[in-house]
N, C-alpha and C. Protein backbone atom coordinates (compact mmCIF):
# COMPACT_ATOMS: atom_id res chain seq x y z
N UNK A 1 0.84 -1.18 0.00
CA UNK A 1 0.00 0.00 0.00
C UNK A 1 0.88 1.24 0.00
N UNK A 2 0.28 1.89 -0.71
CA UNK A 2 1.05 3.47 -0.85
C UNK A 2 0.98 4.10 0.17
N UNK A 3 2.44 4.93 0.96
CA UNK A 3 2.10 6.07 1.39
C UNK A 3 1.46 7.09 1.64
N UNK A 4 1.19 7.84 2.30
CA UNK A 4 0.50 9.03 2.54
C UNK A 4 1.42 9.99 2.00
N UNK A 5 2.28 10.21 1.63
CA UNK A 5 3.43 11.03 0.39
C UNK A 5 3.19 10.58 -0.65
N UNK A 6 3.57 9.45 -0.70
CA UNK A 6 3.26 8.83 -1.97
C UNK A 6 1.86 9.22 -2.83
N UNK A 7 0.58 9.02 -2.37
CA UNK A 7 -0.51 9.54 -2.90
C UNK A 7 -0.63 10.71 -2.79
N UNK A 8 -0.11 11.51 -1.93
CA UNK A 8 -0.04 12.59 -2.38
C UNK A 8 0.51 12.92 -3.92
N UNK A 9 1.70 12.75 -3.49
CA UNK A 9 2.40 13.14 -5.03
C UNK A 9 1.75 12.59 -6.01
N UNK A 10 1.45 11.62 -6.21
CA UNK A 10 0.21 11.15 -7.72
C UNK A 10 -0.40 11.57 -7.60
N UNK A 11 -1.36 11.90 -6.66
CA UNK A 11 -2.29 12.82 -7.09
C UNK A 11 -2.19 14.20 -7.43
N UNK A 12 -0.95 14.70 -7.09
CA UNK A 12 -0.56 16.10 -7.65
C UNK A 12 0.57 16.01 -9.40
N UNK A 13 0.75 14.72 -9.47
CA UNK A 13 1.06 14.35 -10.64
C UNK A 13 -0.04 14.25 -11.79
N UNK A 14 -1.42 13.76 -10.86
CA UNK A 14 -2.51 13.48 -11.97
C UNK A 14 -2.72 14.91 -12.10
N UNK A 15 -2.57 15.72 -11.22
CA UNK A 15 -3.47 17.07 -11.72
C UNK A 15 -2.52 18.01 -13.09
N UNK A 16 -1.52 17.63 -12.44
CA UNK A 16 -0.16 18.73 -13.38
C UNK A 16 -1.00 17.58 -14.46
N UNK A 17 -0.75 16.94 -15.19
CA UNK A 17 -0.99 16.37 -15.86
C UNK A 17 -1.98 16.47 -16.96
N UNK A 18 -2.97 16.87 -15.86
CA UNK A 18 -4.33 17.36 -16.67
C UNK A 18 -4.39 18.35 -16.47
N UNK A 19 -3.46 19.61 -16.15
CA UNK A 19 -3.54 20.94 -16.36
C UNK A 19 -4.24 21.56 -15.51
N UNK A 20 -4.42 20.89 -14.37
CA UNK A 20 -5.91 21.60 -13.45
C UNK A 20 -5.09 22.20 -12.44
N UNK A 21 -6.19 23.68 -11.70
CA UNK A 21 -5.32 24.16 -11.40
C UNK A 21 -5.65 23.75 -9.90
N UNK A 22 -4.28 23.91 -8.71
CA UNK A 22 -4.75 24.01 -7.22
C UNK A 22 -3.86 24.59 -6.47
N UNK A 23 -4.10 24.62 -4.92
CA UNK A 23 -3.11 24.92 -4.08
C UNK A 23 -2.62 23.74 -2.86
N UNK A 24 -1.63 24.06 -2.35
CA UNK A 24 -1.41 23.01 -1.04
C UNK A 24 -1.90 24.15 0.14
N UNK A 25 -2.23 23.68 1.40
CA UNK A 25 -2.48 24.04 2.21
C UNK A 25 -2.06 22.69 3.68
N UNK A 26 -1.36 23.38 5.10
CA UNK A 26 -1.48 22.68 6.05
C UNK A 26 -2.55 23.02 6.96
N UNK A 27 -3.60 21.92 7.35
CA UNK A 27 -4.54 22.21 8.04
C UNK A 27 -4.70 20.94 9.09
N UNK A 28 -5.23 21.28 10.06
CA UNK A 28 -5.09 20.30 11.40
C UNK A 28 -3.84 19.18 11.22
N UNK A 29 -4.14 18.17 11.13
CA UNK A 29 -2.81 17.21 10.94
C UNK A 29 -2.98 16.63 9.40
N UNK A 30 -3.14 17.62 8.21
CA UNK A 30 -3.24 17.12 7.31
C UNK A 30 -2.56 18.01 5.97
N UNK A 31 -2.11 17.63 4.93
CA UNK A 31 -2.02 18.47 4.29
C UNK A 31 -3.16 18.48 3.22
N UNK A 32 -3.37 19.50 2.92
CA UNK A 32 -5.06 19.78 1.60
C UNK A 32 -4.82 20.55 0.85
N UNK A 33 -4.96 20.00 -0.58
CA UNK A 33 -4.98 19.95 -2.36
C UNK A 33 -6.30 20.71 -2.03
N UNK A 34 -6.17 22.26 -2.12
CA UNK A 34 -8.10 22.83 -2.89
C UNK A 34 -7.66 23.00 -4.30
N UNK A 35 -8.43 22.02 -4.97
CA UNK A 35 -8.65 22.27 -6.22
C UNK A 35 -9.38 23.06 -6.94
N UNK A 36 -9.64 23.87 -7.78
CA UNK A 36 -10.53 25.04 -8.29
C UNK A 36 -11.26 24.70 -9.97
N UNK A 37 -12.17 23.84 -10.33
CA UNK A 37 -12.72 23.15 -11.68
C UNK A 37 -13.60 24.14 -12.25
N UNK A 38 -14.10 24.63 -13.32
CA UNK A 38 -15.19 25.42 -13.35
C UNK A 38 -16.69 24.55 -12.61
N UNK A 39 -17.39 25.13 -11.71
CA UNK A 39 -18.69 25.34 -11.34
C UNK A 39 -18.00 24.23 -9.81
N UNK A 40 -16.90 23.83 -9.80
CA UNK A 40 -16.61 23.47 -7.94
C UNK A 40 -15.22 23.23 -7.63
N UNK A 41 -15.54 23.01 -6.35
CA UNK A 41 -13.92 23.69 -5.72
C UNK A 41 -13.84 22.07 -4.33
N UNK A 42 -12.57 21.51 -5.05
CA UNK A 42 -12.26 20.43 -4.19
C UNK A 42 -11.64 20.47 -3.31
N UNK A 43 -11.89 19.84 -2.02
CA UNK A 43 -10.86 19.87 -0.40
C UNK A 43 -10.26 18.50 -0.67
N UNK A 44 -9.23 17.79 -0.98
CA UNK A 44 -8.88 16.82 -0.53
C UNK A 44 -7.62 16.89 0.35
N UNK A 45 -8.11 15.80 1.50
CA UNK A 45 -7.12 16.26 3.09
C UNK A 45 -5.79 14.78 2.68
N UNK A 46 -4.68 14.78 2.95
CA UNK A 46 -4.18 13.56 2.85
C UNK A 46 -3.60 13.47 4.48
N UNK A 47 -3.83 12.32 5.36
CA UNK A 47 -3.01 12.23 6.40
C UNK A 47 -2.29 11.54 6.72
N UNK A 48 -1.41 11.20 8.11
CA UNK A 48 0.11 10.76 8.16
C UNK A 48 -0.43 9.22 8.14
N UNK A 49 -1.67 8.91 8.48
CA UNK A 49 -1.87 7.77 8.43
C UNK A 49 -2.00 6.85 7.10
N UNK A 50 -2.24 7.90 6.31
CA UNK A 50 -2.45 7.33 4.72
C UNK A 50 -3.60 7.27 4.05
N UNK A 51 -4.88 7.67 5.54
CA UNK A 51 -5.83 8.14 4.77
C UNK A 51 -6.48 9.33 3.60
N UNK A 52 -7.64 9.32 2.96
CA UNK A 52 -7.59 10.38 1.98
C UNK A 52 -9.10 10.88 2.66
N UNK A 53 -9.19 12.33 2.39
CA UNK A 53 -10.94 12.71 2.62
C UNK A 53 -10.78 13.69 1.45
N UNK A 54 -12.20 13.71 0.76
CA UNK A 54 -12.77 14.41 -0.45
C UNK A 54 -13.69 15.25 0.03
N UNK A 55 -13.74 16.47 0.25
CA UNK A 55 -15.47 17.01 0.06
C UNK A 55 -14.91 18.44 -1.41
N UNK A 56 -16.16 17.66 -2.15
CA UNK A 56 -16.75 18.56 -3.60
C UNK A 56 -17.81 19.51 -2.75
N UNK A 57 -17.35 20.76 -3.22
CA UNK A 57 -17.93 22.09 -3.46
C UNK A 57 -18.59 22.25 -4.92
N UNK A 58 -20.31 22.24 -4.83
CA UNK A 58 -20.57 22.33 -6.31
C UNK A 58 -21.58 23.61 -6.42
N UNK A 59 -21.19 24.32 -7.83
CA UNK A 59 -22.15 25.48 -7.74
C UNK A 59 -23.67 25.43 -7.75
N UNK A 60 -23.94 25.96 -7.98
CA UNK A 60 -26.00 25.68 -8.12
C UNK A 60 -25.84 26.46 -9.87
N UNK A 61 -25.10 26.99 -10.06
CA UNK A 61 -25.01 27.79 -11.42
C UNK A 61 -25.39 29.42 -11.27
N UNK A 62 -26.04 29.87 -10.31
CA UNK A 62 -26.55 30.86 -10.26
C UNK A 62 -25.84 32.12 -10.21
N UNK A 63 -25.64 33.03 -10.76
CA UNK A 63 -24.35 34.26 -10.87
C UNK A 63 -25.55 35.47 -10.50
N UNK A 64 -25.15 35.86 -8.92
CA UNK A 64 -26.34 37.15 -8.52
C UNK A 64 -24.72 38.45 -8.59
N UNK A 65 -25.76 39.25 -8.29
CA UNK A 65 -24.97 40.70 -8.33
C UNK A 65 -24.57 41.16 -7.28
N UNK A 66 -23.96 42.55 -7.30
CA UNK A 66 -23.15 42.88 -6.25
C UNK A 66 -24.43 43.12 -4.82
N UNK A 67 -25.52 43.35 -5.54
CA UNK A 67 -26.30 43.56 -3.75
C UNK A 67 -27.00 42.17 -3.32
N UNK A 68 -25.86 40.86 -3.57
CA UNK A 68 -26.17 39.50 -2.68
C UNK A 68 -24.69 39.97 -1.67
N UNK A 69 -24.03 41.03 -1.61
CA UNK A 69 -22.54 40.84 -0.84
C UNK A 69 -22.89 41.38 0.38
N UNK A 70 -23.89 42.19 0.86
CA UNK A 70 -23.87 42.45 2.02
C UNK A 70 -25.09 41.43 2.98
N UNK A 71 -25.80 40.51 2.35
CA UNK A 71 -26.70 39.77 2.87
C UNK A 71 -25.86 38.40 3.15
N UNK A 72 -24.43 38.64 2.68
CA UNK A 72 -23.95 36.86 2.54
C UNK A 72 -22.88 37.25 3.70
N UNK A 73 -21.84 38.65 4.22
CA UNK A 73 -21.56 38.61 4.78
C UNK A 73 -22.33 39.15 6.54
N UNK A 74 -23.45 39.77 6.37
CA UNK A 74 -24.73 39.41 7.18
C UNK A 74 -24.98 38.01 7.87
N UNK A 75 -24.83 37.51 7.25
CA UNK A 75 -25.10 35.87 7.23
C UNK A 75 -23.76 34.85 8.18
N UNK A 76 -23.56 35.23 7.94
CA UNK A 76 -21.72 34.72 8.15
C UNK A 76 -20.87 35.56 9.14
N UNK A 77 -20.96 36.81 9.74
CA UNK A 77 -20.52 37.74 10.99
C UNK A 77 -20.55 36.88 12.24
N UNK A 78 -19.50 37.38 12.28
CA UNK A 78 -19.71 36.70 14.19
C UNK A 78 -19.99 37.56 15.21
């Protein structure tokens, strides 16, 4: 069984590969590939254990205007 490096790197091999674009990020004990596709935006976490977690971000399609920006950070204030 592969590494938790190991799949990492293929999977950042599959992406160079197919031209897609992303970033690395360190978050809790993991490192996370957000990927950016048109209409969603992927989290995949890789950890030391060798596990993988996926959550897809998908759009609804809907493109509103600038007066949805003060109801979304309304929404979201702490």
């Amino acid at each position: 069984m592969k590494g938790s490096l190991g799949k990492l790197l293929q999977f950042l091999e599959q992406l160079e590969r197919a031209k897609i674009w992303y970033r690395l990020e360190h978050i809790r004990d993991s490192v996370m590939v957000i990927v950016t596709v048109p209409g969603q935006r992927w989290e995949v976490e890789f950890f030391d254990d060798g596990h993988v977690e996926v959550e897809r971000f998908r759009s609804l399609g809907k493109i509103e205007g600038e007066d949805a920006l003060d109801p979304l950070v309304a929404e979201h204030a702490s």
